[in-house]
Protein backbone atom coordinates (compact mmCIF):
# COMPACT_ATOMS: atom_id res chain seq x y z
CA UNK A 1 25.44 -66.05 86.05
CA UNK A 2 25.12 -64.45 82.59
CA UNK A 3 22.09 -64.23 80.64
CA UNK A 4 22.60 -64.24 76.65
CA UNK A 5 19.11 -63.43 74.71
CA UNK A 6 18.89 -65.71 71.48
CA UNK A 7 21.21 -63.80 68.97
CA UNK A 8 23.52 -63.26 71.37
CA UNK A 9 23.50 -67.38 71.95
CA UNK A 10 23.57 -68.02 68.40
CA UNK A 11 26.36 -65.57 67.49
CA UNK A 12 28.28 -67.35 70.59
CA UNK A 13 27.50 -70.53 68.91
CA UNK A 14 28.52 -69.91 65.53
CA UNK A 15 31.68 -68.52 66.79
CA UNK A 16 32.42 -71.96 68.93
CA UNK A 17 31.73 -73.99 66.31
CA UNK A 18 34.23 -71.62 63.94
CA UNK A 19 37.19 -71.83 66.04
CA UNK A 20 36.82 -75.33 67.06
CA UNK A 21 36.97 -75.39 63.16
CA UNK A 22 39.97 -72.99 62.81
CA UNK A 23 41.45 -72.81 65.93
CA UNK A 24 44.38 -74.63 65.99
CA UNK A 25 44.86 -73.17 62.26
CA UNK A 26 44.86 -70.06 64.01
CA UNK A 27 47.16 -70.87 66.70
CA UNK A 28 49.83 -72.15 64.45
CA UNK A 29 49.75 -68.62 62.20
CA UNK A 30 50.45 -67.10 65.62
CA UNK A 31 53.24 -69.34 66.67
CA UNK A 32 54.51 -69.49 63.47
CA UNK A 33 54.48 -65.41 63.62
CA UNK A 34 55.56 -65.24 66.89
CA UNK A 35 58.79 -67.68 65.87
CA UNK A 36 59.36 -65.43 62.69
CA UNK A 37 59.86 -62.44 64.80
CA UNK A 38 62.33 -64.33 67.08
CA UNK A 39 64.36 -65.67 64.21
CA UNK A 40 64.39 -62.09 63.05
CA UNK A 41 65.81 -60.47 65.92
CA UNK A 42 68.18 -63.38 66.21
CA UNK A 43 69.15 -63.32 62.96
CA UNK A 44 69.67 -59.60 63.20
CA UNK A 45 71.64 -59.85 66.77
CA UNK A 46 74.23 -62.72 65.26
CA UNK A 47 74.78 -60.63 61.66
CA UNK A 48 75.92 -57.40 64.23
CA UNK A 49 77.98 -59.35 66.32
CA UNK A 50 79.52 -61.31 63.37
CA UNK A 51 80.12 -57.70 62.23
CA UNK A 52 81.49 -56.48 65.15
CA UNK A 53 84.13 -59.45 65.00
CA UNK A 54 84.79 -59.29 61.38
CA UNK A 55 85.89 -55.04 62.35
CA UNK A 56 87.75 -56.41 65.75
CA UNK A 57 90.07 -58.38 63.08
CA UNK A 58 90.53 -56.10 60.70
CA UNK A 59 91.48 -53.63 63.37
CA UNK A 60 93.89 -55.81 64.47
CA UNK A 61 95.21 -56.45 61.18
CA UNK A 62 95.39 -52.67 60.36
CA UNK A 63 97.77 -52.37 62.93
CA UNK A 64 100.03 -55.10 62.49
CA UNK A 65 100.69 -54.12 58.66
CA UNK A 66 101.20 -50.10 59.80
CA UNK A 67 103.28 -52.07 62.21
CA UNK A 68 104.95 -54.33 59.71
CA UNK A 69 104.04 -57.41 61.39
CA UNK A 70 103.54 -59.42 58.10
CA UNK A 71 102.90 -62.42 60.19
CA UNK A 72 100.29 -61.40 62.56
CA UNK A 73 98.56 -59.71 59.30
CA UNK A 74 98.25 -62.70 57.52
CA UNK A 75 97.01 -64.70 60.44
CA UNK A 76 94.41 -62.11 60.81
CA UNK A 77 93.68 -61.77 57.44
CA UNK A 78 93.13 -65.99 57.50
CA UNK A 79 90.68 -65.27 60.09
CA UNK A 80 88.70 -62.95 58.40
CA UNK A 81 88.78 -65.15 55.11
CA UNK A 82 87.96 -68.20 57.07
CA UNK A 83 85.06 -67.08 59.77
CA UNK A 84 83.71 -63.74 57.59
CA UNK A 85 84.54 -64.34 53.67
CA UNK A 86 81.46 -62.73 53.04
CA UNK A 87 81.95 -59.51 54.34
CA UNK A 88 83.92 -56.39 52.77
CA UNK A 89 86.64 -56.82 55.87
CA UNK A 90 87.56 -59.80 54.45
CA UNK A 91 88.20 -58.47 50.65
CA UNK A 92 89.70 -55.34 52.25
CA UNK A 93 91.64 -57.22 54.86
CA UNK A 94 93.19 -59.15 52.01
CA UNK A 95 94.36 -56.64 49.84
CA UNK A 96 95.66 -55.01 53.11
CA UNK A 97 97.82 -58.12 54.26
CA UNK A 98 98.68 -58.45 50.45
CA UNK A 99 100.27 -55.42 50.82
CA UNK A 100 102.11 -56.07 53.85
CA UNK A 101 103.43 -59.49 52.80
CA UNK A 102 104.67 -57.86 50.03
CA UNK A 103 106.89 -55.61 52.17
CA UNK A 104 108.04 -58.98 54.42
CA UNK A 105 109.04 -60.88 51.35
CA UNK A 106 106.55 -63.34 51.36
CA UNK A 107 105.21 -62.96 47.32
CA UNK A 108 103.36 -66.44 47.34
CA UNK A 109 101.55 -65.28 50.20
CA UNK A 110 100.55 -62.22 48.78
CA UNK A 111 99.72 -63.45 45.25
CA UNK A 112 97.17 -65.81 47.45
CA UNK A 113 95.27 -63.35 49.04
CA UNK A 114 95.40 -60.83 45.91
CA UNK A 115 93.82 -64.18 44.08
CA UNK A 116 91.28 -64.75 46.48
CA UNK A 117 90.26 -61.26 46.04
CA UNK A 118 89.87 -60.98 42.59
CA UNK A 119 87.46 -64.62 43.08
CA UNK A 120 85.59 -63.53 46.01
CA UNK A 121 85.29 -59.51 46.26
CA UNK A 122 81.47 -58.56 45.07
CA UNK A 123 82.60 -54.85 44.06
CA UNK A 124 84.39 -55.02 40.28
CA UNK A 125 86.31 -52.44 41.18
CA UNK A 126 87.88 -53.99 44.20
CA UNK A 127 88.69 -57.53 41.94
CA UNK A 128 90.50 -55.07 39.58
CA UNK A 129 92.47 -53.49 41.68
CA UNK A 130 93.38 -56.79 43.16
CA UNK A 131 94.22 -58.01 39.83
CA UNK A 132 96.04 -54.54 38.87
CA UNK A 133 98.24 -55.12 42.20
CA UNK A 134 99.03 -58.52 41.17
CA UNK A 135 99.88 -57.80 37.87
CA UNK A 136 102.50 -54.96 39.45
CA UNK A 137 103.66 -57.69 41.52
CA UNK A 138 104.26 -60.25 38.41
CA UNK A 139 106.07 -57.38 36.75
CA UNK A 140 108.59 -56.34 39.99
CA UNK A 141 108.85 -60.30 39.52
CA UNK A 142 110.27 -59.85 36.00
CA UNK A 143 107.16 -61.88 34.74
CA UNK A 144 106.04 -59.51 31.66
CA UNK A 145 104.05 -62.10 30.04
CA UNK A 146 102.02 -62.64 33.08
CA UNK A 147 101.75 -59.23 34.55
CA UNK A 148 99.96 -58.41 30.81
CA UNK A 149 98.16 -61.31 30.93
CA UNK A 150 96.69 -59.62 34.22
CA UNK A 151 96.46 -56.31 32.51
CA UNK A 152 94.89 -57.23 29.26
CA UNK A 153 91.40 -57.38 30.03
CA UNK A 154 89.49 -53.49 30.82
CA UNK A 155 89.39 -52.65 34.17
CA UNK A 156 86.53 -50.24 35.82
CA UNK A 157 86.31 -46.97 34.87
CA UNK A 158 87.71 -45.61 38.02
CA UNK A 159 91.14 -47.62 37.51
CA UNK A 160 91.64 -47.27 33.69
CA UNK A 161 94.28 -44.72 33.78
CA UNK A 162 96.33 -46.93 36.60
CA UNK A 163 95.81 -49.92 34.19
CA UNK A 164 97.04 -48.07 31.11
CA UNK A 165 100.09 -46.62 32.53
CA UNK A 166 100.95 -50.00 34.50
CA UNK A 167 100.86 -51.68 31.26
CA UNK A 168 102.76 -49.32 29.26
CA UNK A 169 105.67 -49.57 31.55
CA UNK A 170 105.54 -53.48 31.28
CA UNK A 171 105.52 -53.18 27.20
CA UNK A 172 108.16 -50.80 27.34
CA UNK A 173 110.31 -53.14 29.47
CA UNK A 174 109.41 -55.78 27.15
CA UNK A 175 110.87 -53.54 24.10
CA UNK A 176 107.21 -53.38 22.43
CA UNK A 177 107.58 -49.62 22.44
CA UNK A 178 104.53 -48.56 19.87
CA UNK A 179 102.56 -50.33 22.48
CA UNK A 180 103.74 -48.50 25.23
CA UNK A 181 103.20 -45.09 23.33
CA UNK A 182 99.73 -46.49 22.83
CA UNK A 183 99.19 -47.42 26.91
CA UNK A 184 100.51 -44.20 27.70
CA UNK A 185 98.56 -42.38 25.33
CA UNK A 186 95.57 -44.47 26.63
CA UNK A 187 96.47 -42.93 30.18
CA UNK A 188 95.94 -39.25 28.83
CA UNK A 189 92.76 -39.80 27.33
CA UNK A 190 91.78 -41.73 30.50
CA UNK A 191 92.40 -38.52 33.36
CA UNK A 192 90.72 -36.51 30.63
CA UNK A 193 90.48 -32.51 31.65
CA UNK A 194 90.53 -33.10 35.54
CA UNK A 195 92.50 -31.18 37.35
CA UNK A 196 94.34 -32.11 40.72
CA UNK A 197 97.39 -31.94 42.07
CA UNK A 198 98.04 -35.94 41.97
CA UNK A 199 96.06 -35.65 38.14
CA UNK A 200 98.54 -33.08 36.99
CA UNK A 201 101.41 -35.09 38.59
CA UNK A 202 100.16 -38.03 36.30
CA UNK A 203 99.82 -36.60 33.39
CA UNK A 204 103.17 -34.78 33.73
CA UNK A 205 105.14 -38.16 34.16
CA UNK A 206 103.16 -39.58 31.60
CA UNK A 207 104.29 -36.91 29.23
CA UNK A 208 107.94 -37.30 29.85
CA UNK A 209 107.36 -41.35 29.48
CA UNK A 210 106.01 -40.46 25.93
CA UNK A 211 108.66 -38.17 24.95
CA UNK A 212 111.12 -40.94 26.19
CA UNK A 213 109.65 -42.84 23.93
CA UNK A 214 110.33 -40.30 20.68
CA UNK A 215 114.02 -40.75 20.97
C-alpha cells in the first residue's frame, strides 16, 4: 500500500477537492473538443465528396454539349444548379449548357440559365459575361432595345473591349451610327497597345467597322 508524507496528502487533497469542483467542467471542454474535431473531419469529408459530385456532373455535361446533346446538358446542368448552386461547376456548368441550348434551339432555356448566372455567380466577371452572352443572344433575337439594355451598364475590365464592340454592332443595326463610332472607338482604347495575334485581329476588324462607318 502507498505511503504519502503530509504535503504529498495535502496536495492530493487539494487536487480532489478541485476536480470534484471542475471536473465535469472539464470533461465537457474535452467532449465538446473531441466532437469539434469530428464535425471537422466530417464536415471536411462531405464538402470533398460534394465536390467530387459537383466535377462528376460537369464532366458529364462537358461531354454532352461537345457532343451536342442539348438535352442531357441541361439535365445535368439542373443537377448541378439544384444539388451544388454554390459551387463554380454550377455557374460554369450553366454558361456551358447555355451555350449548347443555344445551338439546339432552345433560347428560353438558355436565357434561364444565362439569368441564373448573372444572379448567382460570386466572380463579377463571370455575371458579365453571362449578361454579355445574353445580350448577344437578345440581339441574334432582333431585340436591340434589350440586348443594350444588357449592355449598358460597365462590365469588368477584362470584358470591356467584348462589351464595346458587341454594343456598337447593336447601335449600328439600330441606325444610331455616331454611337456605334463611339462603341467602336471605345473598343480601341479598350485592347490598348497589346499585341497578339487574336488582339491584332480585333483591332483590325474594328478598324474596317469604323471606316464603314465614314461612308
Amino acid at each position: 500500500m502507498a505511503h504519502y508524507d503530509l504535503e504529498e496528502q495535502e496536495q492530493l487533497s487539494q487536487l480532489k477537492a478541485w476536480w470534484e469542483q471542475n471536473g465535469k467542467y472539464v470533461t465537457g471542454l474535452i467532449v465538446a473538443a473531441a466532437v469539434a474535431s469530428v464535425s471537422w473531419q466530417g464536415w471536411n469529408w462531405y464538402q470533398n465528396k460534394k465536390a467530387d459530385e459537383a466535377a462528376g456532373l460537369y464532366y458529364v455535361l462537358h461531354q454532352a454539349a461537345g457532343a451536342g446533346e442539348a438535352a442531357r446538358a441541361r439535365d445535368a446542368a439542373g443537377q448541378l444548379v439544384e444539388g451544388y448552386s454554390g459551387s463554380a461547376y454550377a455557374t460554369m456548368g450553366a454558361l456551358l449548357s447555355a451555350a449548347a441550348q443555344v445551338d439546339g434551339g432552345d433560347v428560353r432555356n438558355a436565357r434561364a440559365q444565362l439569368e441564373w448566372v448573372m444572379k448567382n455567380a460570386d466572380e463579377a466577371v463571370v455575371r458579365d459575361l453571362a449578361r454579355l452572352r445574353l445580350g448577344i443572344l437578345m440581339f441574334d433575337e432582333g431585340d436591340l432595345d434589350g440586348a443594350l439594355a444588357q449592355l449598358s451598364a460597365a462590365p469588368h475590365e477584362a470584358l470591356r473591349a467584348r462589351y464595346a464592340d458587341v454594343r456598337g454592332d447593336v447601335l449600328f443595326a439600330a441606325g444610331r451610327r455616331a454611337e456605334a463610332r463611339e462603341a467602336y472607338q471605345e473598343v480601341l482604347n479598350a485592347l490598348g497597345d497589346e499585341q497578339s495575334q487574336a488582339v491584332e485581329m480585333v483591332r483590325s476588324i474594328t478598324r474596317v467597322k469604323l471606316e464603314s462607318l465614314e461612308g
